[in-house]
N, C-alpha and C. Protein backbone atom coordinates (compact mmCIF):
# COMPACT_ATOMS: atom_id res chain seq x y z
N UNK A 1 -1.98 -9.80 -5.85
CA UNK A 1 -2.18 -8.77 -4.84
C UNK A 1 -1.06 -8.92 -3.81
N UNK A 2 -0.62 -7.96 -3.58
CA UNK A 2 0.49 -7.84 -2.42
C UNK A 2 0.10 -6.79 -1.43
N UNK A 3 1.20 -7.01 -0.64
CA UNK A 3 1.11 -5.83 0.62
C UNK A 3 2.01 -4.19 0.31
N UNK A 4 1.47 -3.86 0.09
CA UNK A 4 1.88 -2.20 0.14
C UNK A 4 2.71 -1.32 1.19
N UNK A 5 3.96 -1.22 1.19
CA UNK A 5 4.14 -0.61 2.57
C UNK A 5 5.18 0.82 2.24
N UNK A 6 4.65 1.34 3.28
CA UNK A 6 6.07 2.70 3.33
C UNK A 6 5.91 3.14 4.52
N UNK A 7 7.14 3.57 4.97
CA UNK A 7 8.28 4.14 6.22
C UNK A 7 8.74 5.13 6.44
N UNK A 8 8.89 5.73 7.32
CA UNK A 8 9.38 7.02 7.73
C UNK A 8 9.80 6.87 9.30
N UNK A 9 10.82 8.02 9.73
CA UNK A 9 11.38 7.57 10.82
C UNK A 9 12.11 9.47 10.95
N UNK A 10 11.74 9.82 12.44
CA UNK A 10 12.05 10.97 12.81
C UNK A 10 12.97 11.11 14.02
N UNK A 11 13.95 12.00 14.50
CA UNK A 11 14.40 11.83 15.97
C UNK A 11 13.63 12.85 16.51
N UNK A 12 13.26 12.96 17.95
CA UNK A 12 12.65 14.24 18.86
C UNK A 12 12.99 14.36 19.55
N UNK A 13 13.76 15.61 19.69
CA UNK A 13 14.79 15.85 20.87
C UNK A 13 13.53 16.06 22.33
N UNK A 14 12.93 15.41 22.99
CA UNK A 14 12.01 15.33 23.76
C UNK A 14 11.77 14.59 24.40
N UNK A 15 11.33 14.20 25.81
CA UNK A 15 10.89 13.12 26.75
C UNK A 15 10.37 11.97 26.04
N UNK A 16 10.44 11.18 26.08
CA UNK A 16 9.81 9.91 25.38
C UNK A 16 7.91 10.05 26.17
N UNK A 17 8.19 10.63 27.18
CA UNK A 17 6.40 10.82 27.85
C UNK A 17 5.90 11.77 27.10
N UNK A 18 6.44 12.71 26.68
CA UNK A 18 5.57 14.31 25.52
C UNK A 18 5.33 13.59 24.38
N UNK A 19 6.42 12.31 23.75
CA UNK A 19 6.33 12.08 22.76
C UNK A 19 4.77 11.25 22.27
N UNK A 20 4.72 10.20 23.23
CA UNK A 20 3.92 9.34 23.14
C UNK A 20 2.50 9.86 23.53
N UNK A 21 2.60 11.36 24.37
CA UNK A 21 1.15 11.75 24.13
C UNK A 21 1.31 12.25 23.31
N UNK A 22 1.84 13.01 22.50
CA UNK A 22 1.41 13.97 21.39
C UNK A 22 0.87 12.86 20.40
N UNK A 23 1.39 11.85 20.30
CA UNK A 23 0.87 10.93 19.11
C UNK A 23 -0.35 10.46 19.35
N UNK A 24 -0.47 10.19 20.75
CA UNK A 24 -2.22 9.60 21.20
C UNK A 24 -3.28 10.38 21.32
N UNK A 25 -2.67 11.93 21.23
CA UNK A 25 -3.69 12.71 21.13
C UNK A 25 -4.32 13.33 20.22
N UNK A 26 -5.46 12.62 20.02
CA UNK A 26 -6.52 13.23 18.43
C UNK A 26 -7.31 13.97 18.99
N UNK A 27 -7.26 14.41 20.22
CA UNK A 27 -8.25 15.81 20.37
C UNK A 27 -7.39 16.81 19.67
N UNK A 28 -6.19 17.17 20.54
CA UNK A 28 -5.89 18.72 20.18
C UNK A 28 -4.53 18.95 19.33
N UNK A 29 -3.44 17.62 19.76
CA UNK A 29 -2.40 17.65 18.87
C UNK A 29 -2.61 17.18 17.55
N UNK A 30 -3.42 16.33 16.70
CA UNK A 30 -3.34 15.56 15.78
C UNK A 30 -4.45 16.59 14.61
N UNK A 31 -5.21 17.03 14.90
CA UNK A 31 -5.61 18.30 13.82
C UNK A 31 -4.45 19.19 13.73
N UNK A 32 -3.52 19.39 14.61
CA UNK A 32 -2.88 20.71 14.66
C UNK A 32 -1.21 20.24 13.66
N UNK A 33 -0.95 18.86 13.46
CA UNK A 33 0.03 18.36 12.36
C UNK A 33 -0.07 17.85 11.43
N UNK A 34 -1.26 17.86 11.07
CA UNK A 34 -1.84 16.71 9.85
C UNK A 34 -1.48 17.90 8.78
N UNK A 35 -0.76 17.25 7.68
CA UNK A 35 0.14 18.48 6.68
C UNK A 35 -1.73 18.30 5.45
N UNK A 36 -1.08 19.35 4.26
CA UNK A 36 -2.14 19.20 3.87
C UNK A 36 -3.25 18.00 3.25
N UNK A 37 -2.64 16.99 2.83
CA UNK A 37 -3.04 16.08 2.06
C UNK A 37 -4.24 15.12 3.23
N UNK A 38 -4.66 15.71 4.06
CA UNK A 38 -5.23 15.38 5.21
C UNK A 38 -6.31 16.81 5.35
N UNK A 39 -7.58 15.92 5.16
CA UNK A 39 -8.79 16.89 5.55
C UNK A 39 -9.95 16.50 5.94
N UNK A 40 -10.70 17.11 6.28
CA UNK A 40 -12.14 16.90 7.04
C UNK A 40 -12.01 15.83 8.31
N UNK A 41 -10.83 16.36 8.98
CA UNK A 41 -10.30 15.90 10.42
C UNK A 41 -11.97 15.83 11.35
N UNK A 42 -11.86 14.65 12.14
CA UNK A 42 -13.39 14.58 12.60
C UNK A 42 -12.70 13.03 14.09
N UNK A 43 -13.03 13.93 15.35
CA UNK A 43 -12.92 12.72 16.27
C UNK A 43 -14.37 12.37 16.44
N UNK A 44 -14.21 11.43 16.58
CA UNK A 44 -15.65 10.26 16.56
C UNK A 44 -15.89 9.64 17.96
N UNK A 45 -14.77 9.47 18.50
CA UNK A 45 -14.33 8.88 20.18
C UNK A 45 -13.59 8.91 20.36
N UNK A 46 -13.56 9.29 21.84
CA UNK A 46 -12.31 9.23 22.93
C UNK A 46 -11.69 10.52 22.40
N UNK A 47 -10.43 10.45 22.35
CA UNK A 47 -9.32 11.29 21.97
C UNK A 47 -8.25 11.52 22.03
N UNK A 48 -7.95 10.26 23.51
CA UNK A 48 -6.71 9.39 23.89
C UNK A 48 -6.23 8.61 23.63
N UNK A 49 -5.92 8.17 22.51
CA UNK A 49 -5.07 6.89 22.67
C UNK A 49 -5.95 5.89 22.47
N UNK A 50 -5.93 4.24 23.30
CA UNK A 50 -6.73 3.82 23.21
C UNK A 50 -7.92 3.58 23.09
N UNK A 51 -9.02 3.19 21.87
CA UNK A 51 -10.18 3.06 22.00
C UNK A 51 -11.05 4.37 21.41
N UNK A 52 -10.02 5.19 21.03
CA UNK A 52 -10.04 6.21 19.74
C UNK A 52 -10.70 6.37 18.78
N UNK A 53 -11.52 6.80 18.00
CA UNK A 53 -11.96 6.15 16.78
C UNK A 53 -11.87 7.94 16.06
N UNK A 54 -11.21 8.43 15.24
CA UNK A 54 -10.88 9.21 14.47
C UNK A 54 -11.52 8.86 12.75
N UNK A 55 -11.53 10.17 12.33
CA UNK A 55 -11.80 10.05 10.60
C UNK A 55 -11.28 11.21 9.84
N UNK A 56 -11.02 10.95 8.74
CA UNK A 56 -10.39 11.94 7.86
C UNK A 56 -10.75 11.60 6.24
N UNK A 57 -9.79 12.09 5.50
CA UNK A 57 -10.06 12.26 4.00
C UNK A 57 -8.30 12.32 3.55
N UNK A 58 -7.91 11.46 3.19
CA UNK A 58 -6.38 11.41 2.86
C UNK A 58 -6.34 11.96 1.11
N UNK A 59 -5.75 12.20 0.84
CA UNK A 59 -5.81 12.55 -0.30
C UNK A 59 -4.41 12.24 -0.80
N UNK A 60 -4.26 10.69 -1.54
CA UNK A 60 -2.96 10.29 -1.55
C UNK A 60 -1.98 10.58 -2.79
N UNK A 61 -3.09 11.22 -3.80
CA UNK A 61 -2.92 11.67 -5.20
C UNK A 61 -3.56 12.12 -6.01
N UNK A 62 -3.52 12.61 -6.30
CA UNK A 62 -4.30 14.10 -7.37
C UNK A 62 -5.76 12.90 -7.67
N UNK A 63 -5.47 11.95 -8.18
CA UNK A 63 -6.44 10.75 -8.43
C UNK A 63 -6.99 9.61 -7.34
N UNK A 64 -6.47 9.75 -6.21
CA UNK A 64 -6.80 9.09 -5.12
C UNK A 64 -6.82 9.38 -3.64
N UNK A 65 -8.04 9.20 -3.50
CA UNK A 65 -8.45 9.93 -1.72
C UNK A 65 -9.21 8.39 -1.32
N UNK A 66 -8.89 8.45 -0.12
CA UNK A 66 -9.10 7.40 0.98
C UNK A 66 -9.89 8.19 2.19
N UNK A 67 -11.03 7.71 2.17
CA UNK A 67 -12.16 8.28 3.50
C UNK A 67 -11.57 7.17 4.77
N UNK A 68 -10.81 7.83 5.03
CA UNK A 68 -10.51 6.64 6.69
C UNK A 68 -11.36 6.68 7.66
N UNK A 69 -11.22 5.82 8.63
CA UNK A 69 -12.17 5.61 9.74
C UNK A 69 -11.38 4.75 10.56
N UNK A 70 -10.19 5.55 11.64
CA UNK A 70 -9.47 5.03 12.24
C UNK A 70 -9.75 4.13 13.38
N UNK A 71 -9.62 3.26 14.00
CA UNK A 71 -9.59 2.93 15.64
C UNK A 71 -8.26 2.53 15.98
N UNK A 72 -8.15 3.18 17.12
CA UNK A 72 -6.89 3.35 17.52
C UNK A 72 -6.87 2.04 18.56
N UNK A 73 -5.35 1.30 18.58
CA UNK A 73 -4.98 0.68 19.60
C UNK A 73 -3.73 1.14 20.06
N UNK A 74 -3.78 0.92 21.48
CA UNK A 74 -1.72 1.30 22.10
C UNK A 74 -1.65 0.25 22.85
N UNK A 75 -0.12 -0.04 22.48
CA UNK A 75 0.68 -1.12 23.51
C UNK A 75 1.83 -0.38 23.72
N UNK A 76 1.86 -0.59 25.22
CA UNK A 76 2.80 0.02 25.93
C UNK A 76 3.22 -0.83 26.76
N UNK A 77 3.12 -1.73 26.87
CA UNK A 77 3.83 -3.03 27.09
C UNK A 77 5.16 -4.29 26.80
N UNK A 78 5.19 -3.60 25.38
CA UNK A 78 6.42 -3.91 24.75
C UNK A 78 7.24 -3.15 25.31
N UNK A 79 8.89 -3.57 24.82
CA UNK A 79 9.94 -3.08 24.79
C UNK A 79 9.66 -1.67 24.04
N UNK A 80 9.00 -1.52 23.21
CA UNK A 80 8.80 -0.07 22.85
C UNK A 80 7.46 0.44 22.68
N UNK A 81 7.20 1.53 22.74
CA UNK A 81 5.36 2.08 22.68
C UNK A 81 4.78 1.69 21.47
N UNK A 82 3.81 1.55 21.14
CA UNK A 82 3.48 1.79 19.62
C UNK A 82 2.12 1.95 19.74
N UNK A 83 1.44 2.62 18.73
CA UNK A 83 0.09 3.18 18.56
C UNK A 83 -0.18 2.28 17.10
N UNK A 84 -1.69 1.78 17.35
CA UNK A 84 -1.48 1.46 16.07
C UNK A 84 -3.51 1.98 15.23
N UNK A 85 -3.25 2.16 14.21
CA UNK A 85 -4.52 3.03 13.34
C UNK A 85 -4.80 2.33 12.61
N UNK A 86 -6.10 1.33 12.62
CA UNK A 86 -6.37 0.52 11.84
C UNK A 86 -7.98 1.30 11.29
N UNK A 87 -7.26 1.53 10.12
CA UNK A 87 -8.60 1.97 9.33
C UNK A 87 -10.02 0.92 8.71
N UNK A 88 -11.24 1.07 9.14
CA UNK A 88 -12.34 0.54 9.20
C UNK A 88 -12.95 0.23 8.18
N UNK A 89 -12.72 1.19 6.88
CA UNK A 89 -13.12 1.04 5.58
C UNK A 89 -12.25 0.79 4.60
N UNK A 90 -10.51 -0.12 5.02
CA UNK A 90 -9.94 -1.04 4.16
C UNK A 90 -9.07 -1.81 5.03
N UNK A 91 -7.99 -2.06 4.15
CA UNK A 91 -7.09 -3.33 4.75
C UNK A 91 -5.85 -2.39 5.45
N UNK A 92 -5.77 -0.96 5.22
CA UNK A 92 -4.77 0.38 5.54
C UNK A 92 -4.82 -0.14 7.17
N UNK A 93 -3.50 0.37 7.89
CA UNK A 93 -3.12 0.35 9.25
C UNK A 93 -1.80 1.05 9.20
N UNK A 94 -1.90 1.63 10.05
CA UNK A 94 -0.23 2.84 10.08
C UNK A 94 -0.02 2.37 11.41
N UNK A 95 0.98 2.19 12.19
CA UNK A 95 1.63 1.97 13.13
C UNK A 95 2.34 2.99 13.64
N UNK A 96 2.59 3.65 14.65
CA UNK A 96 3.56 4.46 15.04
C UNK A 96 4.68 3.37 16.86
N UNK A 97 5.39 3.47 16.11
CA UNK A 97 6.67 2.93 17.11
C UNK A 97 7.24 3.80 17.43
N UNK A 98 7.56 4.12 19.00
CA UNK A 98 9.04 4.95 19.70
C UNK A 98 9.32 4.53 21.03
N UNK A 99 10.70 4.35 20.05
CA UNK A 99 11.44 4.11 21.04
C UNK A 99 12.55 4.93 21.74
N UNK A 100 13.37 4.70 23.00
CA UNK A 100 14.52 5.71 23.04
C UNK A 100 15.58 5.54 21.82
N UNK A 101 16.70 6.26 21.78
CA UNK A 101 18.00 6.16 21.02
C UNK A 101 19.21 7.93 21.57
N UNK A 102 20.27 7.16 21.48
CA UNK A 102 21.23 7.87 21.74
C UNK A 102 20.82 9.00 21.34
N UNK A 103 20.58 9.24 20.01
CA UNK A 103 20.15 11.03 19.68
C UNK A 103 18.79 11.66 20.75
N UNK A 104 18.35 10.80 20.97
CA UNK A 104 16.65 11.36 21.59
C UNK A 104 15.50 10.20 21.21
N UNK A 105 14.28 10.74 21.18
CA UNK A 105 13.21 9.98 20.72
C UNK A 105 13.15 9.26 19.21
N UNK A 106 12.86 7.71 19.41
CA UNK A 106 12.91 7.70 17.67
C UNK A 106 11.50 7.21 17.55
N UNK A 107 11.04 8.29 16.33
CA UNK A 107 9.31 7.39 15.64
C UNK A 107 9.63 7.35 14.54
N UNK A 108 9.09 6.15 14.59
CA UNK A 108 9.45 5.25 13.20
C UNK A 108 7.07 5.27 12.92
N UNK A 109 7.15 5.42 11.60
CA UNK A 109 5.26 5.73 10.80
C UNK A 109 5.62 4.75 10.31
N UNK A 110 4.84 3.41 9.78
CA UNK A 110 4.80 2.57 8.92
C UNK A 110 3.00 2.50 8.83
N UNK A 111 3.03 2.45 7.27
CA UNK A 111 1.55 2.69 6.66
C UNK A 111 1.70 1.43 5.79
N UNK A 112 0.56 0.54 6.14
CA UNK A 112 1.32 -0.86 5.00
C UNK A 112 -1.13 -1.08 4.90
N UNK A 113 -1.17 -1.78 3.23
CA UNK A 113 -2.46 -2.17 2.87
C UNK A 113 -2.78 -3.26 1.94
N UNK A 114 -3.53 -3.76 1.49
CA UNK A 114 -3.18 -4.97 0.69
C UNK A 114 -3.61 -4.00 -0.77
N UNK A 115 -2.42 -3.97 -2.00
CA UNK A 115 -2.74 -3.73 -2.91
C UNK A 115 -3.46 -4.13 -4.17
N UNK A 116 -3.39 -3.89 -4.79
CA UNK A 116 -4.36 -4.06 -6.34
C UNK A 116 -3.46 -5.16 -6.74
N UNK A 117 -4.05 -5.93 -7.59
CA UNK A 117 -3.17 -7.05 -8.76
C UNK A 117 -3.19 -6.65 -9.65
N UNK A 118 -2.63 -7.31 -10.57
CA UNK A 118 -1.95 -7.01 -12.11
C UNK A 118 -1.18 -5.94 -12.37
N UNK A 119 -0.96 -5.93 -13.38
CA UNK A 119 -0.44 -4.32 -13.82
C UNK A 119 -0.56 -2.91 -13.59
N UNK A 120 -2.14 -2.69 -12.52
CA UNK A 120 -2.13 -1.43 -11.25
C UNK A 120 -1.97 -1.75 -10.10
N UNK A 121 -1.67 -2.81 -10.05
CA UNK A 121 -0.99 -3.01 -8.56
C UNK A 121 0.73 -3.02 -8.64
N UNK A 122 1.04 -3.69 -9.81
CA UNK A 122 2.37 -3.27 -10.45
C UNK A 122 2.82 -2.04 -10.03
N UNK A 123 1.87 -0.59 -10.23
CA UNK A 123 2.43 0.73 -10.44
C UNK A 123 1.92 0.95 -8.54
N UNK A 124 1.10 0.47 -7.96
CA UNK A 124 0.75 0.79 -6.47
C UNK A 124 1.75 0.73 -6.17
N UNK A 125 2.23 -0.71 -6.39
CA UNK A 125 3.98 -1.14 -4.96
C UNK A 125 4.99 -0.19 -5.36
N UNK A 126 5.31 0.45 -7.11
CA UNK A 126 6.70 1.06 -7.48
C UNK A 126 6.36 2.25 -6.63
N UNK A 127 4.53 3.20 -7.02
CA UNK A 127 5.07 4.32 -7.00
C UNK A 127 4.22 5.32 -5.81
N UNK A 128 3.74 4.33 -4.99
CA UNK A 128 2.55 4.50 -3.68
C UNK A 128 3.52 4.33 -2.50
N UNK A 129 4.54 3.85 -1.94
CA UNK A 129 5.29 3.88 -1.31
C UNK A 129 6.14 5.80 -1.11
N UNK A 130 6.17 5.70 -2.22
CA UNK A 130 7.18 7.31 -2.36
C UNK A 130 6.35 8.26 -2.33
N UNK A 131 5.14 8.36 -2.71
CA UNK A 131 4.49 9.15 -2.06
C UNK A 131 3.68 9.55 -1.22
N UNK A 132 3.47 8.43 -0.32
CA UNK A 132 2.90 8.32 1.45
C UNK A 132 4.13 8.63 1.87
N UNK A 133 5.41 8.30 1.71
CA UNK A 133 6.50 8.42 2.77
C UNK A 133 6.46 10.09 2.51
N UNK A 134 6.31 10.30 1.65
CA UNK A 134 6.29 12.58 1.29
C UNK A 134 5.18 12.91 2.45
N UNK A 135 4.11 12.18 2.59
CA UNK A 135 3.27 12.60 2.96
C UNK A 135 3.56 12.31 4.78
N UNK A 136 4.06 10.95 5.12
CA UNK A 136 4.53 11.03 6.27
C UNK A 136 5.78 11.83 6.82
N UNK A 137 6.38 11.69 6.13
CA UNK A 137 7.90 12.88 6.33
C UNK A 137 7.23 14.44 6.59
N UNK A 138 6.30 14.79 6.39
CA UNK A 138 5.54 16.24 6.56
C UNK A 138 4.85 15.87 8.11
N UNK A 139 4.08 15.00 8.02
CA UNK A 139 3.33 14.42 9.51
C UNK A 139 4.14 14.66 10.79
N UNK A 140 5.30 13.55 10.24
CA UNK A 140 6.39 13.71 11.18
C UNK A 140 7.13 15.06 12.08
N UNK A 141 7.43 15.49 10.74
CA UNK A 141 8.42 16.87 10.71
C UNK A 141 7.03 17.89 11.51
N UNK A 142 5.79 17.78 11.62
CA UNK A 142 4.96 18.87 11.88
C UNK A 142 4.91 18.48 13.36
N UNK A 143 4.96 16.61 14.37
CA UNK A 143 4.71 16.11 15.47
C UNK A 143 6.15 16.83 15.85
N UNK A 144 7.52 16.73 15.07
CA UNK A 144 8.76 17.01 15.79
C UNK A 144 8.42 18.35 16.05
N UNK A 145 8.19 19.16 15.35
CA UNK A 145 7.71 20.96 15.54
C UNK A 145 7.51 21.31 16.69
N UNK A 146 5.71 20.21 16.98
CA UNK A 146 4.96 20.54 17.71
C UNK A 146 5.14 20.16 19.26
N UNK A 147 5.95 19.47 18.79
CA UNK A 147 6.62 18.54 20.61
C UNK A 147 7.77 19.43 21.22
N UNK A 148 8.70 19.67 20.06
CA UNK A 148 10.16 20.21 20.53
C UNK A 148 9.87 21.79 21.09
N UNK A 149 8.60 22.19 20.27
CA UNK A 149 8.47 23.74 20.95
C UNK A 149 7.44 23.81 22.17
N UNK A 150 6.68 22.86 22.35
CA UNK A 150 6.02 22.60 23.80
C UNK A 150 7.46 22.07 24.95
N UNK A 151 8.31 21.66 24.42
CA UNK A 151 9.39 21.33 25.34
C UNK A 151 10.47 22.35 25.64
N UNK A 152 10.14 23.34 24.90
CA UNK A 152 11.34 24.77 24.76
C UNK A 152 10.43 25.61 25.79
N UNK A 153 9.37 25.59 25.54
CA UNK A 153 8.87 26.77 26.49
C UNK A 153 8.81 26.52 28.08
């Protein structure tokens, strides 16, 4: 059994303050970017950020859906923000990091879980990576959307 991980990383031409709420917010921003492979969106608590508790239905492949049951933590204390989503019903946790950078805002998604052994855990690490990062690269691209045109108007 190993650890499972995949990455994604976006720039947002946007305040690093729009950025970091749009990500903490599972009331009204976080139904409104979740691409499709994400359903039966449901806040459970809060809706800010810390102390959060969110749920969904991931649907990571035609053959595999994951009932999550998020709780959210934020540190904003570090050198850079990060949110982190530790799901309740496995070993799954996605992280969101941003920091500044010369272009603008950078979020970096990392989704990492402990995988299967043997020979289906073999095919988890080759071919479960490439398609969460499809699935975060849509996430992403829908938070950059949704930030950059709240910042245009």
């Amino acid at each position: 059994m190993g650890r499972v991980t995949a990455s994604n990383t976006i720039v947002i031409e946007a305040p690093i303050a729009s950025v970091t709420a749009a990500i903490a917010d599972y009331a009204q921003v976080r139904p409104r970017i979740l691409p499709e492979p994400f359903s039966a969106y449901r806040l459970i608590e809060g809706g800010q950020g810390h102390g959060t508790v969110a749920a969904w239905n991931l649907r990571a492949t035609k053959k595999r859906n994951r009932d999550v049951r998020a709780s959210v933590t934020v540190d904003d204390a570090a050198a850079h923000w990060s949110l982190v989503e530790k799901d309740e019903n496995s070993s799954m946790t996605t992280t969101y990091t941003v920091r500044e950078s010369a272009s603008g805002v950078l979020v970096e998604m990392t989704t990492s879980w402990d995988g299967a052994g043997g020979v289906g855990g073999f095919f988890e690490r080759t071919f479960a990576p490439g398609g969460l990062k499809k699935i975060q690269h849509d996430l992403l691209s829908n938070l950059k959307g949704d930030v950059e045109g709240k910042a245009a108007q």
